[in-house]
N, C-alpha and C. Protein backbone atom coordinates (compact mmCIF):
# COMPACT_ATOMS: atom_id res chain seq x y z
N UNK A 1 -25.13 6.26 4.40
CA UNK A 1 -24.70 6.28 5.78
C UNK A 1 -23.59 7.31 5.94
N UNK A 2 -23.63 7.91 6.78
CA UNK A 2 -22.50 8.65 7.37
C UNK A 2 -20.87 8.21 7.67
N UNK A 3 -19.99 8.97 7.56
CA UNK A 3 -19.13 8.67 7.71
C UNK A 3 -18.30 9.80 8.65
N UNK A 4 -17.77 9.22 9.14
CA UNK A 4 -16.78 9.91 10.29
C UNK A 4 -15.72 10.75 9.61
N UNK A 5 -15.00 11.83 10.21
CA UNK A 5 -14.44 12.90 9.79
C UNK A 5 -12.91 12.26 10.10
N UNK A 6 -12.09 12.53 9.50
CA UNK A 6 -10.72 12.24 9.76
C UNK A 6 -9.82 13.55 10.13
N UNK A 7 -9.55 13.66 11.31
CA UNK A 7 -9.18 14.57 11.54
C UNK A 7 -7.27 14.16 12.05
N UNK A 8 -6.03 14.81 11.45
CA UNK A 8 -5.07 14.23 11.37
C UNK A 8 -3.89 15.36 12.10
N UNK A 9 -3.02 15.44 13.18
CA UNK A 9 -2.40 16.44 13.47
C UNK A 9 -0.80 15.43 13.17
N UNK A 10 -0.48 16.07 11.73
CA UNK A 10 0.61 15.71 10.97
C UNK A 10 2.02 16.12 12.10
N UNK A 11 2.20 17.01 12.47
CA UNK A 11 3.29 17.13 13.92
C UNK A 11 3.45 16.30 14.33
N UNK A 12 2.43 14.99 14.91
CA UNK A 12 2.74 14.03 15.42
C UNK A 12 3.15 12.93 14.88
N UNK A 13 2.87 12.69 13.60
CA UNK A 13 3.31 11.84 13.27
C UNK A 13 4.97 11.66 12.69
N UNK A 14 5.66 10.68 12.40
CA UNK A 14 7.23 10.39 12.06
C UNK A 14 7.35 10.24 10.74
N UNK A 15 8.07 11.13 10.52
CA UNK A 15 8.83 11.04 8.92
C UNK A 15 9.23 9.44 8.70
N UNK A 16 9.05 9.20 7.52
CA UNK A 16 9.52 8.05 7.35
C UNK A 16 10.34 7.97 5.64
N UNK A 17 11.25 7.46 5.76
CA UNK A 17 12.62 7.13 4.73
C UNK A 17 11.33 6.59 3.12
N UNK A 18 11.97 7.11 2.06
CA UNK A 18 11.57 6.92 1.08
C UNK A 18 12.57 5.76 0.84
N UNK A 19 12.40 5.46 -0.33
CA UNK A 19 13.22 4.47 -1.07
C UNK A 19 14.92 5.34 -1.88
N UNK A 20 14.30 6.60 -1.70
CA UNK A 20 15.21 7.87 -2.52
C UNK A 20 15.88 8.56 -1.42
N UNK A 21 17.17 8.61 -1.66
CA UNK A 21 17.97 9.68 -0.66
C UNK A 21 17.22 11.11 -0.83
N UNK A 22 16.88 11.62 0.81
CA UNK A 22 16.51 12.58 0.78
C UNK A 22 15.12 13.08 0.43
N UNK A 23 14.36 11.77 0.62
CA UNK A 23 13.27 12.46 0.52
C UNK A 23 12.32 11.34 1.72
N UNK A 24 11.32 12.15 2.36
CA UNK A 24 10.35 11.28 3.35
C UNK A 24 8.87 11.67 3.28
N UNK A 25 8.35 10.78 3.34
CA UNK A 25 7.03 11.32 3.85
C UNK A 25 6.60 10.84 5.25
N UNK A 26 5.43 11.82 5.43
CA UNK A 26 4.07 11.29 6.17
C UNK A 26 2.84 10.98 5.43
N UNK A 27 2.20 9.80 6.43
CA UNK A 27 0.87 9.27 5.75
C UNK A 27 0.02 10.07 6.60
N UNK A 28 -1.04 10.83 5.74
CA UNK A 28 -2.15 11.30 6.68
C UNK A 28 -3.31 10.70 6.36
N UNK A 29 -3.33 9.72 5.36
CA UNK A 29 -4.60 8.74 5.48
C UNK A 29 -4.26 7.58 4.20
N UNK A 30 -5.04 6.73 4.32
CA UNK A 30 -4.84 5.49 3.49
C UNK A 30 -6.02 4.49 3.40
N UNK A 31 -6.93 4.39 2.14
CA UNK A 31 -7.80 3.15 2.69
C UNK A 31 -7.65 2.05 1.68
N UNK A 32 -7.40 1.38 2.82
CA UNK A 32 -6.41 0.05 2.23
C UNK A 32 -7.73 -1.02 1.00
N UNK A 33 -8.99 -0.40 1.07
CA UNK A 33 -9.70 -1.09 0.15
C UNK A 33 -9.61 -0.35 -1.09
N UNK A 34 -9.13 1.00 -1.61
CA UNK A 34 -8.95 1.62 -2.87
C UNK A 34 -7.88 1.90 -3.04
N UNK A 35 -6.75 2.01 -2.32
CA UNK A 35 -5.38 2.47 -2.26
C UNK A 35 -5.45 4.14 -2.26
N UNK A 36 -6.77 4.81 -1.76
CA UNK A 36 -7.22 6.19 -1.91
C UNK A 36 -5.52 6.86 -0.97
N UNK A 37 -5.11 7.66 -0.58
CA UNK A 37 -4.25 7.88 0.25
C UNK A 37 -4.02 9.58 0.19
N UNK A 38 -3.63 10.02 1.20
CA UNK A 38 -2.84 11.59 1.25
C UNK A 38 -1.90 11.50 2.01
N UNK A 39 -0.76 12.42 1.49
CA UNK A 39 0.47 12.10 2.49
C UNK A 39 1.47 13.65 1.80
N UNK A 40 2.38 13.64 3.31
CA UNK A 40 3.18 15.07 3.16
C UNK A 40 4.62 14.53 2.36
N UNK A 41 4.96 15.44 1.50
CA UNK A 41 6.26 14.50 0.92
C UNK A 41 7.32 15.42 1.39
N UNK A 42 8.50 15.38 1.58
CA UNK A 42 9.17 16.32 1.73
C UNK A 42 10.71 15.69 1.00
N UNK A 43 10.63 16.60 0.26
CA UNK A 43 12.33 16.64 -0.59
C UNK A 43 13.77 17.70 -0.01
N UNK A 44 14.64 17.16 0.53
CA UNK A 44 15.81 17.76 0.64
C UNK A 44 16.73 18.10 -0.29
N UNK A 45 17.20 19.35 -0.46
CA UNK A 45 17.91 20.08 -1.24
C UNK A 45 18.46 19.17 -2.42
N UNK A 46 18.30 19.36 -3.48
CA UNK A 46 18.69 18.22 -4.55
C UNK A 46 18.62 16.71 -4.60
N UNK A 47 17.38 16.83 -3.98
CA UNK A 47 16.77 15.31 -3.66
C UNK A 47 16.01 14.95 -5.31
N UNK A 48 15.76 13.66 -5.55
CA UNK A 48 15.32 13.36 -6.68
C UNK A 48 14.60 11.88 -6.30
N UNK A 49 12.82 11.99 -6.43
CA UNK A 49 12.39 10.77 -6.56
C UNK A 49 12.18 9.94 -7.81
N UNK A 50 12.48 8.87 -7.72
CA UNK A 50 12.77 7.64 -9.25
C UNK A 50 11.24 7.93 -9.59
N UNK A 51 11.43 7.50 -10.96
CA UNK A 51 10.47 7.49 -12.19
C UNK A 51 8.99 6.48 -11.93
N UNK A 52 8.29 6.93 -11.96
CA UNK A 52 6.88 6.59 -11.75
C UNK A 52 5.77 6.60 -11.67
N UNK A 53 4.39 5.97 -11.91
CA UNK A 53 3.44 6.14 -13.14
C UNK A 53 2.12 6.56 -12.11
N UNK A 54 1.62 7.02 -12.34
CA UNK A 54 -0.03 7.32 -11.30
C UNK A 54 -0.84 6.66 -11.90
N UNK A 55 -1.41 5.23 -12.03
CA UNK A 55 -2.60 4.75 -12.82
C UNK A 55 -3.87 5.61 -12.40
N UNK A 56 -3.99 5.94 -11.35
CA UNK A 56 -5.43 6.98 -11.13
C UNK A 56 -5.08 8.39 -11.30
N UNK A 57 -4.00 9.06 -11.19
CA UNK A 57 -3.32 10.61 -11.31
C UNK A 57 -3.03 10.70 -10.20
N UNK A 58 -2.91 11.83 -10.21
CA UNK A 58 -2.48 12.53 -8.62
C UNK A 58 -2.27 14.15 -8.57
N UNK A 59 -2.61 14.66 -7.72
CA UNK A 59 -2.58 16.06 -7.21
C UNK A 59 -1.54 16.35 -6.17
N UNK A 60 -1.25 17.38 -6.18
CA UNK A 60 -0.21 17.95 -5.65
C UNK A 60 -0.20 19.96 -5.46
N UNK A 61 0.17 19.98 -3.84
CA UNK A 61 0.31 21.18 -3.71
C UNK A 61 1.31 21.61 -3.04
N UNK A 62 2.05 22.44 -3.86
CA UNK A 62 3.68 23.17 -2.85
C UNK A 62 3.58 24.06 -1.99
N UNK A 63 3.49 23.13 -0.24
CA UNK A 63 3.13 24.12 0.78
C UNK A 63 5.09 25.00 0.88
N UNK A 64 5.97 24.23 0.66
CA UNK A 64 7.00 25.21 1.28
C UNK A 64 8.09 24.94 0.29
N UNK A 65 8.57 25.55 -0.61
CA UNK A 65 10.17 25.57 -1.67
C UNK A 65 9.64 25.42 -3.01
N UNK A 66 10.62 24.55 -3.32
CA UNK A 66 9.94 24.40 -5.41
C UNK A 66 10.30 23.16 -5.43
N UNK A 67 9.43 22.10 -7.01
CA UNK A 67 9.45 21.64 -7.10
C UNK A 67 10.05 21.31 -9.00
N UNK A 68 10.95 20.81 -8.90
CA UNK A 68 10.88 20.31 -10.65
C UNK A 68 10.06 19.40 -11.12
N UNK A 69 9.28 19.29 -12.21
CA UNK A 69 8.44 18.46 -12.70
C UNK A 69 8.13 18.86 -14.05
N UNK A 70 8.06 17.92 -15.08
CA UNK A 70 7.76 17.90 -16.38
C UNK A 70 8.12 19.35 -17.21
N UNK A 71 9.31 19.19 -16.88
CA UNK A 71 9.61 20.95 -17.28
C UNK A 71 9.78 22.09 -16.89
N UNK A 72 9.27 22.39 -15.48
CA UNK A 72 9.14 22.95 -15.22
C UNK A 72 9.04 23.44 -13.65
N UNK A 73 9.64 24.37 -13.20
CA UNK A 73 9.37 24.25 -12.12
C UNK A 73 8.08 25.13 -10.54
N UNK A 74 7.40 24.59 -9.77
CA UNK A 74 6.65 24.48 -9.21
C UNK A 74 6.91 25.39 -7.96
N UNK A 75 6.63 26.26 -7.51
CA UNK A 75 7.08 27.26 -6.44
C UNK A 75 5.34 26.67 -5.38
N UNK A 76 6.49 27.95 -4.30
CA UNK A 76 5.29 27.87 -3.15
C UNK A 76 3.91 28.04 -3.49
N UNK A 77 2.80 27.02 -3.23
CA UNK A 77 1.32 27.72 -3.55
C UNK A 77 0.91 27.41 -5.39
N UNK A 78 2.14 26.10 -5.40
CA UNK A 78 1.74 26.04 -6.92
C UNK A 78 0.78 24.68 -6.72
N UNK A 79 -0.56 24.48 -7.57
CA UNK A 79 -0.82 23.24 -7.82
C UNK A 79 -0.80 21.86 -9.10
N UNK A 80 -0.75 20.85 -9.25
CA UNK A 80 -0.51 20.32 -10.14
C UNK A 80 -1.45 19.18 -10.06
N UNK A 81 -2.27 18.91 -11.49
CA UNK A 81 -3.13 17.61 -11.27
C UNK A 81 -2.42 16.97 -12.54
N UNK A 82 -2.06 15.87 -12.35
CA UNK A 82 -1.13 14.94 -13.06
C UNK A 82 -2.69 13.68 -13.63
N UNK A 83 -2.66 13.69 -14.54
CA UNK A 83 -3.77 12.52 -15.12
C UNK A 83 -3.60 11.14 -15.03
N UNK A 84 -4.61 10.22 -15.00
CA UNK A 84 -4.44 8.60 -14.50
C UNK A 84 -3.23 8.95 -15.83
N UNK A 85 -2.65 7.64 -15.72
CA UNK A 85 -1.91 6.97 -16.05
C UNK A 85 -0.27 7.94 -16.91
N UNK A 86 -0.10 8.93 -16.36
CA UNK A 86 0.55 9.89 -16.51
C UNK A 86 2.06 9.25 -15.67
N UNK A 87 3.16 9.84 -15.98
CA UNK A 87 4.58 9.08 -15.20
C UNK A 87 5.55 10.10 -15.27
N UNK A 88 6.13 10.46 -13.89
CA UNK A 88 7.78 11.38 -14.13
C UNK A 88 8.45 11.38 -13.16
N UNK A 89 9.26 11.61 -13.05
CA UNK A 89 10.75 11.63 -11.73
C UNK A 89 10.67 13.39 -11.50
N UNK A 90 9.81 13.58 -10.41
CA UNK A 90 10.15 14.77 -9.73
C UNK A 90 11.93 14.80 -9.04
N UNK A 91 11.95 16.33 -8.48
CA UNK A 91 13.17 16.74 -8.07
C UNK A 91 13.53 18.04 -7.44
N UNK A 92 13.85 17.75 -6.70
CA UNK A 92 13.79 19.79 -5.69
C UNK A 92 15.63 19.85 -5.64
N UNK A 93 15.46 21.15 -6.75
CA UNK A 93 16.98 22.14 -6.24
C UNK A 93 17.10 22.22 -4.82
N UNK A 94 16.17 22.58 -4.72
CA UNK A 94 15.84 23.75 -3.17
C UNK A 94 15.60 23.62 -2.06
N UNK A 95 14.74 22.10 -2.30
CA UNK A 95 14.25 21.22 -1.25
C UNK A 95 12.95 22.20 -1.54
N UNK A 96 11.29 21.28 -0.33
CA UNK A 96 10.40 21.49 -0.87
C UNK A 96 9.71 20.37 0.08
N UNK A 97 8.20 20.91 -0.09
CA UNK A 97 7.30 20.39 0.79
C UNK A 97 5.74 20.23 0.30
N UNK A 98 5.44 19.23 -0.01
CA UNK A 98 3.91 18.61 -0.87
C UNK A 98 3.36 17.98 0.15
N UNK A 99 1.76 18.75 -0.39
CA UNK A 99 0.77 17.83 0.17
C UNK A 99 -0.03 17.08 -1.28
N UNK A 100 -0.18 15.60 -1.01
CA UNK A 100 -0.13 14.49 -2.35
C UNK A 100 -1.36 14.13 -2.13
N UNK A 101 -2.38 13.82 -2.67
CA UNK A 101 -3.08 12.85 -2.65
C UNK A 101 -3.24 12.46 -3.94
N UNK A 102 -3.14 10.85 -4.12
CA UNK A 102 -3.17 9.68 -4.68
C UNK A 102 -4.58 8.68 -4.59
N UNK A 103 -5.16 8.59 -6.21
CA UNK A 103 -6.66 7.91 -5.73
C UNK A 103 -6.00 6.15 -6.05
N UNK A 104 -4.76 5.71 -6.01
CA UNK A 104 -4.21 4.57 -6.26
C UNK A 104 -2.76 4.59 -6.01
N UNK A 105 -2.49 3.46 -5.02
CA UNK A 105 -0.61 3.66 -5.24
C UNK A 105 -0.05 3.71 -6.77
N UNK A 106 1.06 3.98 -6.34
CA UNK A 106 2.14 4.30 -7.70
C UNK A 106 2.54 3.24 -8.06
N UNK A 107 2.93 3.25 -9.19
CA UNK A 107 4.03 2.28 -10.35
C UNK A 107 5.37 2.70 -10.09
N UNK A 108 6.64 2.05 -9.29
CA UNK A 108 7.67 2.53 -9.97
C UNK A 108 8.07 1.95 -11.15
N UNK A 109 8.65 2.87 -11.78
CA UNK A 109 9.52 2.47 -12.94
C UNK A 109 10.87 1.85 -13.16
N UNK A 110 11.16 2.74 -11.98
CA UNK A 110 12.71 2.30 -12.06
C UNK A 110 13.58 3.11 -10.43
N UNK A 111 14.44 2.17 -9.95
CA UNK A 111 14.68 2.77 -8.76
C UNK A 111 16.35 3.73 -8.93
C-alpha cells in the first residue's frame, strides 16, 4: 500500500530546550510505533550534549558550523553514520547545525 509523503516546513516549527544548556532541537518526524525519527539539532557556541548510546545508530549531517565527535572534528557538509549500539558526548566550539535521523530513541548515559 502506499504511503503518503511527509512534507515538513522546519521554519515553522519551535525550537525546543534540550536537557543540555545550549542546545535545541526540532522534530521533523517521529513514528511513535518504531521510535524511527528526524530532527534539526542545533548547538550553541560551546554547547556540549551528555553521553549517549544509539541502539539502532544514527546519521548525521553538518548543515551550518562544526561539530566535535569521537575525535574529531566535523565541519560544514560533513557526514557521519554512527553504528547500532555505538555511544559519545558530542560538542560544538563554534556552535553548529545537524540534520539527525535516528532509527530508535537514544540511551542516555549520563546527564
Amino acid at each position: 500500500m502506499a504511503q503518503d509523503s511527509l512534507m515538513v516546513d522546519s521554519g515553522s516549527l519551535p525550537w525546543r530546550e534540550s536537557p543540555y544548556a545550549g542546545v535545541r532541537w526540532k522534530k521533523l518526524a517521529f513514528d511513535p510505533e518504531t521510535g524511527r525519527s528526524a530532527i534539526l539539532l542545533q548547538f550553541e557556541p560551546g554547547a556540549r550534549y551528555g553521553a549517549h548510546r544509539h541502539p539502532r545508530g544514527e546519521q548525521y549531517f553538518v548543515l551550518e558550523g562544526a561539530l566535535e565527535d569521537g575525535g574529531q572534528t566535523w565541519s560544514q557538509g560533513s557526514y557521519v553514520d554512527h553504528p547500532p549500539g555505538s555511544s559519545h558526548t558530542p560538542s560544538s566550539e563554534k556552535g553548529c547545525l545537524l540534520f539527525v535521523t535516528l532509527a530508535a530513541p537514544i540511551e542516555v548515559l549520563a546527564r
